[in-house]
C-alpha atoms as a PDB file:
ATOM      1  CA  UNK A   1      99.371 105.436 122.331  1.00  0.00           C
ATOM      2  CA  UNK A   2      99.768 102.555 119.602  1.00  0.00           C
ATOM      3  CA  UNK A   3     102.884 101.313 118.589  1.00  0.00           C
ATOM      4  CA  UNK A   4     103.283 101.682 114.126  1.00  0.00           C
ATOM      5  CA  UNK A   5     104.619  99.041 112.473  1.00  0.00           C
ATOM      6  CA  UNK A   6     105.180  99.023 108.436  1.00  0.00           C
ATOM      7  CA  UNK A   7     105.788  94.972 107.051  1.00  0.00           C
ATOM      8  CA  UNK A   8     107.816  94.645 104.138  1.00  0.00           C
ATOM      9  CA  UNK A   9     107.282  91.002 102.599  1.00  0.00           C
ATOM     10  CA  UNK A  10     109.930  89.807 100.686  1.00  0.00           C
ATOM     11  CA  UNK A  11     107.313  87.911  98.287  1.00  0.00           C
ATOM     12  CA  UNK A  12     109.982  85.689  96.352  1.00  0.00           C
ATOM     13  CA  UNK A  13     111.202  84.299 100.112  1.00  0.00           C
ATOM     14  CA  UNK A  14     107.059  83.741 101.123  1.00  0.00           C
ATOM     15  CA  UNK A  15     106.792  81.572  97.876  1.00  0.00           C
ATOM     16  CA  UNK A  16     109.646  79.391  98.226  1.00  0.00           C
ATOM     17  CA  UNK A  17     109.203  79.244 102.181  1.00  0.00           C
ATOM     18  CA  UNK A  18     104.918  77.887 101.401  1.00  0.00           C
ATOM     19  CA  UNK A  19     105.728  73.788 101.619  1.00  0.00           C
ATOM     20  CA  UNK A  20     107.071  74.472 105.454  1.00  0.00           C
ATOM     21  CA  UNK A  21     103.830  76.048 105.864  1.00  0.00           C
ATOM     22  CA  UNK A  22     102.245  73.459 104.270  1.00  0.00           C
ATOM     23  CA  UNK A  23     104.012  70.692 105.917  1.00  0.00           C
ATOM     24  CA  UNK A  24     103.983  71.887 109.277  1.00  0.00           C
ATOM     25  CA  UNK A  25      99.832  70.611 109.175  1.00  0.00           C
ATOM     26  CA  UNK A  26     100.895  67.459 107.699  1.00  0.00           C
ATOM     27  CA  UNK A  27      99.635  68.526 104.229  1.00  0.00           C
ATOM     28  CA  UNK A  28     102.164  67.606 101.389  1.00  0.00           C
ATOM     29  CA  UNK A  29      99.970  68.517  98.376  1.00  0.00           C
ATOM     30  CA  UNK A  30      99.420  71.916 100.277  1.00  0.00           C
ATOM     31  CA  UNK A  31      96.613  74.642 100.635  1.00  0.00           C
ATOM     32  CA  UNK A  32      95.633  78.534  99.990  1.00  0.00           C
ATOM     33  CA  UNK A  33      97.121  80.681 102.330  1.00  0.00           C
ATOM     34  CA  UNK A  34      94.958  83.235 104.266  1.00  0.00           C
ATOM     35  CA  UNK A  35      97.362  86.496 103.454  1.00  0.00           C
ATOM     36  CA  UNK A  36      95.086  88.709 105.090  1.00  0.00           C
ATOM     37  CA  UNK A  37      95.941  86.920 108.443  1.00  0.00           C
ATOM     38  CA  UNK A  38      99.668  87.789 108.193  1.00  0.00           C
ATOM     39  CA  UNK A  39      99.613  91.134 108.899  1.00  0.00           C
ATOM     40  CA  UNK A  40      97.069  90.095 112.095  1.00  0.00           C
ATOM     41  CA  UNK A  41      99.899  87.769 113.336  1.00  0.00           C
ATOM     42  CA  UNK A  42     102.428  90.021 113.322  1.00  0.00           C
ATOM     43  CA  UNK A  43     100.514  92.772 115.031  1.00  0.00           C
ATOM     44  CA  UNK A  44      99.248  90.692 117.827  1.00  0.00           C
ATOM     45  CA  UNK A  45     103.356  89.148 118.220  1.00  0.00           C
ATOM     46  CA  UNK A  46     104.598  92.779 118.546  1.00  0.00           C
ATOM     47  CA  UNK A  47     101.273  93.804 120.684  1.00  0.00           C
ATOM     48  CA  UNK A  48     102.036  90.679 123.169  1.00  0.00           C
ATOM     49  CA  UNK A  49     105.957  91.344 123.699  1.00  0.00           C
ATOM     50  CA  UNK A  50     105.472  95.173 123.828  1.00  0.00           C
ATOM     51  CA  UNK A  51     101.901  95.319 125.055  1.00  0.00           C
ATOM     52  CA  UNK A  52     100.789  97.653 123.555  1.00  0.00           C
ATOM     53  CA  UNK A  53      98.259  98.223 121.190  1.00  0.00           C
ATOM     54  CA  UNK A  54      99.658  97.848 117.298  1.00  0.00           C
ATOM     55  CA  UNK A  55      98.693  99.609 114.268  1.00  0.00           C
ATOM     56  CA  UNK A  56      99.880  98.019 111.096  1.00  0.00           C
ATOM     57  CA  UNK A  57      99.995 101.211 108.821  1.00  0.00           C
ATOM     58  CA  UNK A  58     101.290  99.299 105.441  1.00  0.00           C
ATOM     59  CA  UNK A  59     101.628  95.710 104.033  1.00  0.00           C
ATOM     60  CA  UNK A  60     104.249  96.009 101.528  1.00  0.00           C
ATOM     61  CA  UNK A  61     105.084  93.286  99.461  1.00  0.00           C
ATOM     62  CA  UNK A  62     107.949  92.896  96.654  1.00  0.00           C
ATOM     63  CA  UNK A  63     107.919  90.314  93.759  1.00  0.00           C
ATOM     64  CA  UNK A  64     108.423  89.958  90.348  1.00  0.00           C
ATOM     65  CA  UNK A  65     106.780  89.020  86.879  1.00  0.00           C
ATOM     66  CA  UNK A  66     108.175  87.698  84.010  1.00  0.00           C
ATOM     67  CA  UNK A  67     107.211  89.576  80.452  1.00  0.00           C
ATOM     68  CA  UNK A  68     107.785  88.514  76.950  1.00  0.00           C
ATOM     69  CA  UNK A  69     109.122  84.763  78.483  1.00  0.00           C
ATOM     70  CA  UNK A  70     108.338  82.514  75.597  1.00  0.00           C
ATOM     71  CA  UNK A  71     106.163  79.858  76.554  1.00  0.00           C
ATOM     72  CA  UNK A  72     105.119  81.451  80.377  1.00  0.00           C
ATOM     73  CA  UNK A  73     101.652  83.397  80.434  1.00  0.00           C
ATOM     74  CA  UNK A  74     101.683  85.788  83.463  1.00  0.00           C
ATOM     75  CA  UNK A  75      98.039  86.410  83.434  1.00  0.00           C
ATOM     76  CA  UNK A  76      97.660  83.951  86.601  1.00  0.00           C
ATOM     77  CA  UNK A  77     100.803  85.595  88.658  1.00  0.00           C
ATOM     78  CA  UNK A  78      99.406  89.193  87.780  1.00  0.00           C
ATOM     79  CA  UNK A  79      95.920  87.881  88.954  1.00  0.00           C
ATOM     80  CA  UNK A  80      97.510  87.035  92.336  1.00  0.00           C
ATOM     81  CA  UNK A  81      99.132  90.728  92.851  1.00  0.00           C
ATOM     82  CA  UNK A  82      96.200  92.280  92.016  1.00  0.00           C
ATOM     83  CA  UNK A  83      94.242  89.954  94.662  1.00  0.00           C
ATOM     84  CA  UNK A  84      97.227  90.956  97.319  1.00  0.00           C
ATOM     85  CA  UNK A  85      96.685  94.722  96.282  1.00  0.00           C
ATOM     86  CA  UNK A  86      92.909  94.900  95.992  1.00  0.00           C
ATOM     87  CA  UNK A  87      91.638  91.945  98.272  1.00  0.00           C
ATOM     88  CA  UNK A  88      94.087  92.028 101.083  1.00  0.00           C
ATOM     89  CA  UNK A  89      94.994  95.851 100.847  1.00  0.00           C
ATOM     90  CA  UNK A  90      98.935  94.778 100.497  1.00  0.00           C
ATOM     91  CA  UNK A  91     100.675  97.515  98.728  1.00  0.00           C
ATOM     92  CA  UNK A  92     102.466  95.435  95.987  1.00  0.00           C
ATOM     93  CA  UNK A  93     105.543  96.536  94.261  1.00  0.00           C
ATOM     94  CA  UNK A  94     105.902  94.181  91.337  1.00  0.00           C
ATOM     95  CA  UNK A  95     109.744  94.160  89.038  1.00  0.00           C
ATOM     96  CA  UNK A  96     108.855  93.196  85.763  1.00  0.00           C
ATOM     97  CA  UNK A  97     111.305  91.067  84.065  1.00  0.00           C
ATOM     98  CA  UNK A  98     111.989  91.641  80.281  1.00  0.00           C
ATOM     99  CA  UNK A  99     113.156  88.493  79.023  1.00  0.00           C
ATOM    100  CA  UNK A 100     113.389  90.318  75.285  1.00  0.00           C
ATOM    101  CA  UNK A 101     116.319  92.411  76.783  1.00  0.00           C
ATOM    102  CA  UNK A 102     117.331  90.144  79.494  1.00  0.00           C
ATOM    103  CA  UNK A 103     117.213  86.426  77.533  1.00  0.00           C
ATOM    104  CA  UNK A 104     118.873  85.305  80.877  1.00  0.00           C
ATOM    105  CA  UNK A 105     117.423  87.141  83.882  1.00  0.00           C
ATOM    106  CA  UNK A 106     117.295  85.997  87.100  1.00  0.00           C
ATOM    107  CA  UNK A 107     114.239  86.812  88.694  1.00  0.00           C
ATOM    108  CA  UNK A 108     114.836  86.039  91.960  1.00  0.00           C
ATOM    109  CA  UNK A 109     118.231  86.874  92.104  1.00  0.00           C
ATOM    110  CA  UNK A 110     118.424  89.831  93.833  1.00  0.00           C
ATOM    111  CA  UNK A 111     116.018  92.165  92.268  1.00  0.00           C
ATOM    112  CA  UNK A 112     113.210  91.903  95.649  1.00  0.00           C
ATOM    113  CA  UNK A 113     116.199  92.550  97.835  1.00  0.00           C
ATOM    114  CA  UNK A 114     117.583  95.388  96.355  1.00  0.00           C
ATOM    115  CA  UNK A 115     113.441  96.832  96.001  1.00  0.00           C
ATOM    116  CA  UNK A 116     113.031  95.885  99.241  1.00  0.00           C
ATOM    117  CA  UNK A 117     115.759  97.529 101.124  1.00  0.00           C
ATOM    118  CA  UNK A 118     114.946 100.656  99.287  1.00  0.00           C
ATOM    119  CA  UNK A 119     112.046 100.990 100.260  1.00  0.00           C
ATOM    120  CA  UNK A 120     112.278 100.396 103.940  1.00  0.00           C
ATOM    121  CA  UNK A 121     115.049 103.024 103.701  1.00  0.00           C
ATOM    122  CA  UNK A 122     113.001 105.551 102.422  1.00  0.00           C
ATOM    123  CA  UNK A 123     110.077 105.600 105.003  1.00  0.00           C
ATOM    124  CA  UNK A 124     112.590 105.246 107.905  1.00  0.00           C
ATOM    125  CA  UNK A 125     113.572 108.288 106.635  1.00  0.00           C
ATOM    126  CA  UNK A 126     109.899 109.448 106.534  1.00  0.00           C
ATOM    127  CA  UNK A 127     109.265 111.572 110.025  1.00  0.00           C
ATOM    128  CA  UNK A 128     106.665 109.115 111.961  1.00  0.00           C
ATOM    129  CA  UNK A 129     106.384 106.854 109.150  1.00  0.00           C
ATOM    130  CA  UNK A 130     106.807 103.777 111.551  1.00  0.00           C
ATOM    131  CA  UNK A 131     108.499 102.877 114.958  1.00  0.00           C
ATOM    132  CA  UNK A 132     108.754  99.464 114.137  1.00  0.00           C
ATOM    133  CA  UNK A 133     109.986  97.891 110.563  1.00  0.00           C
ATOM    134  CA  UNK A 134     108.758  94.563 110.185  1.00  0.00           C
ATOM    135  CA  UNK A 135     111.007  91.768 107.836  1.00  0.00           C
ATOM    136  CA  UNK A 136     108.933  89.063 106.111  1.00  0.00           C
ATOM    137  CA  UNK A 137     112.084  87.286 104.932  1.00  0.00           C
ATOM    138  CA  UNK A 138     115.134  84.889 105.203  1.00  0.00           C
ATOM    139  CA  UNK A 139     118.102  86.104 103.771  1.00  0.00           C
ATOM    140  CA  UNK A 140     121.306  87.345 105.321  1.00  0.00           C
ATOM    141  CA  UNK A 141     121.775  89.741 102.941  1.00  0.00           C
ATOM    142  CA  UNK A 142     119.081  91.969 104.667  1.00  0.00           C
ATOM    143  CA  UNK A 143     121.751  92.194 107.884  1.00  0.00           C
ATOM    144  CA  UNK A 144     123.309  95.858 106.898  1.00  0.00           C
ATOM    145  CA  UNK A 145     119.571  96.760 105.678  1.00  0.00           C
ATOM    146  CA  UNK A 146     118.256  96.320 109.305  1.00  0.00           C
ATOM    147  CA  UNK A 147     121.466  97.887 110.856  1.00  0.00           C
ATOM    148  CA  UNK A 148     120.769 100.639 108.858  1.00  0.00           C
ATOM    149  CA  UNK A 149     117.271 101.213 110.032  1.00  0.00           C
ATOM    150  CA  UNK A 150     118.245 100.507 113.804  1.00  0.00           C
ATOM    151  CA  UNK A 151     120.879 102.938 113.268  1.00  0.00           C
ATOM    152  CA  UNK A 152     118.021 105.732 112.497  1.00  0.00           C
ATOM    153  CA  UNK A 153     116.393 104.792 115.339  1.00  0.00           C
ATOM    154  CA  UNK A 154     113.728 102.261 114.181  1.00  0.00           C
ATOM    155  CA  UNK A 155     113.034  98.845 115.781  1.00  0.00           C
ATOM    156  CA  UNK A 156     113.170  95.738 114.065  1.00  0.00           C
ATOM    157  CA  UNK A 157     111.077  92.741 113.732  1.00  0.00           C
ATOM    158  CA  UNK A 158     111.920  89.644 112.155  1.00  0.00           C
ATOM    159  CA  UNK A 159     109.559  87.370 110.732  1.00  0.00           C
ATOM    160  CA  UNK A 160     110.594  84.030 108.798  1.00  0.00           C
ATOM    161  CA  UNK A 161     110.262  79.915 108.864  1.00  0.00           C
ATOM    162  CA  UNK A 162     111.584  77.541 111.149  1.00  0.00           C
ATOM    163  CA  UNK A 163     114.420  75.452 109.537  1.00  0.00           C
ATOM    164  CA  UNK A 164     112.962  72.107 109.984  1.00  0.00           C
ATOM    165  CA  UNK A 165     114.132  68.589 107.797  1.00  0.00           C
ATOM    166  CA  UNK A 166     116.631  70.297 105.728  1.00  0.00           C
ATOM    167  CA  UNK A 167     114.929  73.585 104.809  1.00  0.00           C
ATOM    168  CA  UNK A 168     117.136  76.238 105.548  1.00  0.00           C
ATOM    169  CA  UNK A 169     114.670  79.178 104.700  1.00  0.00           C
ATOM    170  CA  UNK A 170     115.696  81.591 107.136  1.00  0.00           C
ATOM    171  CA  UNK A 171     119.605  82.288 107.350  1.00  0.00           C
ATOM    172  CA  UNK A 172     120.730  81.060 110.962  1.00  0.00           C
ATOM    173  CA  UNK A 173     123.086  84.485 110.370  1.00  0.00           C
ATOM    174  CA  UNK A 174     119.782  86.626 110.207  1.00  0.00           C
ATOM    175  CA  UNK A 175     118.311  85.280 113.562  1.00  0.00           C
ATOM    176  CA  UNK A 176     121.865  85.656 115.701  1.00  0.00           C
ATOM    177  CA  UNK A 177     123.601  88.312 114.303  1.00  0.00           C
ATOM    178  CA  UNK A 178     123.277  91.133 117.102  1.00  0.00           C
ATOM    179  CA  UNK A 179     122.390  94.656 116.896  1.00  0.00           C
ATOM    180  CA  UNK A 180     119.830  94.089 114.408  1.00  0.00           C
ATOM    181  CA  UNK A 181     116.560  93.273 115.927  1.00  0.00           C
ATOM    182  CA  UNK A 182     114.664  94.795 118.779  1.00  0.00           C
ATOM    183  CA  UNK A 183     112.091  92.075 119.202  1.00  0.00           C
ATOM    184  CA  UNK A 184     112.329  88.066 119.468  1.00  0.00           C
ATOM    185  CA  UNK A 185     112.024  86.437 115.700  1.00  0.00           C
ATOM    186  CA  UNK A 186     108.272  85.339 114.636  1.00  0.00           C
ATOM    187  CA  UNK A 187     108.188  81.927 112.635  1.00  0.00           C
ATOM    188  CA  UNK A 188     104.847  81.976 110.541  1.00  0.00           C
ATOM    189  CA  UNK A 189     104.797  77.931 110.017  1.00  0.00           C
ATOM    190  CA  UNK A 190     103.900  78.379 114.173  1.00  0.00           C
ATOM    191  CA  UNK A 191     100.663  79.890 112.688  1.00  0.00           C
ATOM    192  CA  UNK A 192     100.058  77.684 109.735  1.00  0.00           C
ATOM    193  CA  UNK A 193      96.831  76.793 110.655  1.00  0.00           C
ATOM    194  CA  UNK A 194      95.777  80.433 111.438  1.00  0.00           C
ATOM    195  CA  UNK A 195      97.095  81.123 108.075  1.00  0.00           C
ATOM    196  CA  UNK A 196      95.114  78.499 106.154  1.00  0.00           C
ATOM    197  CA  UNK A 197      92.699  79.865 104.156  1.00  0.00           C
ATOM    198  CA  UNK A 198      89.277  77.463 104.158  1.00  0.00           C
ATOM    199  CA  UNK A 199      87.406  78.632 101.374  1.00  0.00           C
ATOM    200  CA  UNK A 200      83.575  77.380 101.398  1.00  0.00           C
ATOM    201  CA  UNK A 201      81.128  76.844  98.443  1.00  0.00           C
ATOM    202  CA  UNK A 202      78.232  78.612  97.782  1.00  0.00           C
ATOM    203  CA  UNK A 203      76.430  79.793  94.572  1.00  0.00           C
ATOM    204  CA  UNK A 204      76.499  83.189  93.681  1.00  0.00           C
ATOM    205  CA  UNK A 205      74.764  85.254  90.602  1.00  0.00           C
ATOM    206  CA  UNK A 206      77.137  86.858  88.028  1.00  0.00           C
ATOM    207  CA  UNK A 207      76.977  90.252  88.304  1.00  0.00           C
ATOM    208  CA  UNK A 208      77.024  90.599  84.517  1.00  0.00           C
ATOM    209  CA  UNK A 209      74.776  88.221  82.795  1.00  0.00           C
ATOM    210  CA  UNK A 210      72.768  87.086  86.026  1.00  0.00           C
ATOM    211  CA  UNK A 211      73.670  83.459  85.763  1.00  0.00           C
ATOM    212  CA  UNK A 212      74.130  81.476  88.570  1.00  0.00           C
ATOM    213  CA  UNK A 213      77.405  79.531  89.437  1.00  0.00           C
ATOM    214  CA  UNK A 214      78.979  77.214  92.414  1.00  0.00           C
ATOM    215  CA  UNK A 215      82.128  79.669  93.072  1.00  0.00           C
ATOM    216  CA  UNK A 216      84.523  79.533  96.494  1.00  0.00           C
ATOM    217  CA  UNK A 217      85.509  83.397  95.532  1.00  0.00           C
ATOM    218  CA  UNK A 218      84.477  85.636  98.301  1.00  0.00           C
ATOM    219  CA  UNK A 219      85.208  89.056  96.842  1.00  0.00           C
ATOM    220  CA  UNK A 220      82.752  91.760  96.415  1.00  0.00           C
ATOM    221  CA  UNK A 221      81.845  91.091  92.952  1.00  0.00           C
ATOM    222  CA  UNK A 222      81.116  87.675  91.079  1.00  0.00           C
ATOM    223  CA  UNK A 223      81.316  87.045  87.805  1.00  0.00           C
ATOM    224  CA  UNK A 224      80.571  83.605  85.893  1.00  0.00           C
ATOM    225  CA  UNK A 225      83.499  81.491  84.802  1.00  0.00           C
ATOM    226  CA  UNK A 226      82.001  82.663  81.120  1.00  0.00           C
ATOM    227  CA  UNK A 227      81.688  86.563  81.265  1.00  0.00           C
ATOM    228  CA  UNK A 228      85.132  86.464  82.983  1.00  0.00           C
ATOM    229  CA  UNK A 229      86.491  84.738  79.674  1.00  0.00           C
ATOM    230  CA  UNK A 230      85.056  87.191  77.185  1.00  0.00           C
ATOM    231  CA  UNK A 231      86.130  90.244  79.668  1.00  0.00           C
ATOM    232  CA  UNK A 232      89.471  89.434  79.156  1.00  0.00           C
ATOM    233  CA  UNK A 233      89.332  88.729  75.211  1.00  0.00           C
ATOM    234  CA  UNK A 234      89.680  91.305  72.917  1.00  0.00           C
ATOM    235  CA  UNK A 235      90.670  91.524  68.918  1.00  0.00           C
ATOM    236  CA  UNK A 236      94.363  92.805  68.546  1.00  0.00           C
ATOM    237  CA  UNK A 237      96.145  93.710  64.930  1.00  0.00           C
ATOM    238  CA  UNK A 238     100.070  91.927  64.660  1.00  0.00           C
ATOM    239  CA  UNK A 239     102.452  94.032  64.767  1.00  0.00           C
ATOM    240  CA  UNK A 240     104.156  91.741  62.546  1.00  0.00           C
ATOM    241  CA  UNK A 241     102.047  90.827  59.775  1.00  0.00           C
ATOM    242  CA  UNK A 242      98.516  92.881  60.436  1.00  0.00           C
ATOM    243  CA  UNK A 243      96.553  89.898  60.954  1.00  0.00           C
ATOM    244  CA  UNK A 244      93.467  90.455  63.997  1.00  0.00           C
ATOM    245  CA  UNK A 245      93.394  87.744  66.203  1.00  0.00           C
ATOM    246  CA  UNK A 246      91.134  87.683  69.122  1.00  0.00           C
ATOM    247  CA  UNK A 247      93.294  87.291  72.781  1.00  0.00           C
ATOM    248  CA  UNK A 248      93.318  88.073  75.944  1.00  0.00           C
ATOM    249  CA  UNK A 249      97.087  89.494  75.984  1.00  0.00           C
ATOM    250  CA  UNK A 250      96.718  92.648  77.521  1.00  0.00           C
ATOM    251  CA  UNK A 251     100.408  93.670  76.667  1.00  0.00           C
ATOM    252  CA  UNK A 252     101.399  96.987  74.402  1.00  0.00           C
ATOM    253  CA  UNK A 253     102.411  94.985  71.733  1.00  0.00           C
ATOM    254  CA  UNK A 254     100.912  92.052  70.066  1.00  0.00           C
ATOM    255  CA  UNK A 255     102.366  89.220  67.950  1.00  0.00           C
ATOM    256  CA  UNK A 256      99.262  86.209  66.202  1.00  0.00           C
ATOM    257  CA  UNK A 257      99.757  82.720  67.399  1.00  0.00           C
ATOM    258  CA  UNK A 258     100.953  81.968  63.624  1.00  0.00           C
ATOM    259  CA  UNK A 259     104.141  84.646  63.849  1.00  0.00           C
ATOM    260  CA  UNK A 260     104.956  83.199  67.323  1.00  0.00           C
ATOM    261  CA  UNK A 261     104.874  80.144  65.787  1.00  0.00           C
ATOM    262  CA  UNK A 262     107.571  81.129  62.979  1.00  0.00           C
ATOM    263  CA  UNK A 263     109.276  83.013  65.779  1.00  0.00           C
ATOM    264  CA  UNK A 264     109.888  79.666  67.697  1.00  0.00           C
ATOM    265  CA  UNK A 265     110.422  77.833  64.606  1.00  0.00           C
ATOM    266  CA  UNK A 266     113.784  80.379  63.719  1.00  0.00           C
ATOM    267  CA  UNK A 267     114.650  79.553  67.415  1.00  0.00           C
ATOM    268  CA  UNK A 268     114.766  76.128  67.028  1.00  0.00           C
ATOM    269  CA  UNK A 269     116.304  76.034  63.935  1.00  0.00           C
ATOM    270  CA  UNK A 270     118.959  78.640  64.592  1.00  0.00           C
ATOM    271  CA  UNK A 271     120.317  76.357  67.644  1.00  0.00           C
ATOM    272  CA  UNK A 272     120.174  73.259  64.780  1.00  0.00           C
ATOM    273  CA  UNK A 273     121.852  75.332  62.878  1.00  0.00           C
ATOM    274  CA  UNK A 274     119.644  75.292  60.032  1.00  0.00           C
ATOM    275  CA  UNK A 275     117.609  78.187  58.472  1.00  0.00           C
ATOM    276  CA  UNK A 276     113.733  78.475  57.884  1.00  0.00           C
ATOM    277  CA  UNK A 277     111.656  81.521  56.701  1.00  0.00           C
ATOM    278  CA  UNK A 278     112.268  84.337  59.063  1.00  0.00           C
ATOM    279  CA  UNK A 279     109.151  85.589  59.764  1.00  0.00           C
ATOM    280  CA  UNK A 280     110.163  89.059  60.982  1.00  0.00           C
ATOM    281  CA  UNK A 281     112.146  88.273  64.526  1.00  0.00           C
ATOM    282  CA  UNK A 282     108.581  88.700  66.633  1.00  0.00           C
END
């Protein structure tokens, strides 16, 4: 009978925690990492200390996205979660930041924690959700989490990064603090080079408009560096002014490059102190 483990990846600690990974193979400028291979690793750690067989029944992984950040386009960080979610069949819980009602949000203060913990709550709860509750993550503040989820009669796994040349990444409380893991700690720069993704060239036909191209992307579906331009364009009306712009901002509202122009122009001016044409507070 296999052994069910459920990994909860604390995605703001992976990010952060990447140049260990990267500098563990002597590779400043870094590389892509394999995530399909993490939940592999783990499996086969837990399979060779309990020995037993190991079925990983969920990937779940916790970040955030900022919205509405002036100057930041998210289209790149959403591209990654939906790579996680639909390449590597992570389920991704993603907080999205409002920077119009929170100018001065933290993102990574706290929010993947408290999603985090929540969620591994909830399926230890679950009857036969999972025997064993996997942590991808560094911080102490997870301690009364994984008491919590001992206490209910779940084993614990810790996975996290060696602290090597000044890099504290995973809280020295986290690894020692007793009565809160069942099974010895798994350090993922240890598997950098499993975890390296080597991506190889080769051409492949669009799947839209037949063209050829020279692509590294593996996935089940190719399309050129062209049709996946005008896929994401589309003509949107201003909610400011009425003008139709073409863009690919895929948000519910929709502001032309000339109003976010004014809009950044008031900004500017309001911390000079001086006063320009108002626009309409896009």
């Amino acid at each position: 009978m296999s052994v069910k483990t459920m990994i909860f990846v604390d995605g703001s600690w992976l990010y952060h925690s990447r140049q260990v990974l990267f500098e563990s193979l002597g590779e400043e400028s870094g590389f892509e990492i394999d995530y399909k291979q993490i939940p592999d690793i783990i499996a086969h750690g837990i399979a060779d200390v309990l020995d037993t067989e190991v079925d990983v029944v969920r990937t779940n992984y916790f970040g955030t996205i900022p919205v509405n950040k002036q100057g930041y386009n998210p289209a790149k960080q959403r591209a990654f979660y939906d790579f996680l979610s639909m390449q590597c069949a992570y389920d991704t819980e993603i907080l999205e930041i409002d920077f119009r009602r929170e100018p001065h949000a933290r993102p990574d203060d706290k929010w993947v924690n408290v999603a985090l913990a929540s969620s591994m709550l909830y399926y230890a709860a679950q009857p036969g959700a999972f025997d064993v509750a996997t942590l991808v993550g560094g911080d102490a503040d997870y301690i009364p989490l994984l008491k919590r989820v001992r206490s209910m009669g779940k084993r614990v796994q810790i996975v996290g990064m060696n602290n090597i040349e000044g890099k504290f990444l995973t809280s020295a409380m986290l690894l020692t603090t007793s009565g809160i893991q069942d099974l010895p700690p798994l350090f993922l720069d240890e598997h950098a080079q499993q975890i390296r993704l080597v991506r190889e060239e080769q051409t492949r036909t669009c799947k839209n408009c037949g063209r050829e191209e020279v692509t590294t992307w593996a996935g089940p579906d190719f399309f050129c560096s062209v049709c996946r331009n005008e896929h994401r364009k589309q003509v949107r009306v201003c909610d400011n002014c009425g003008r139709e712009e073409e863009t690919t901002w895929d948000k519910p509202f929709f502001y032309c490059s000339e109003c976010r122009s004014k809009h950044r122009e008031n900004e500017a001016a309001a911390s000079a102190g001086r006063v320009v044409d108002s626009g309409a507070g896009v």
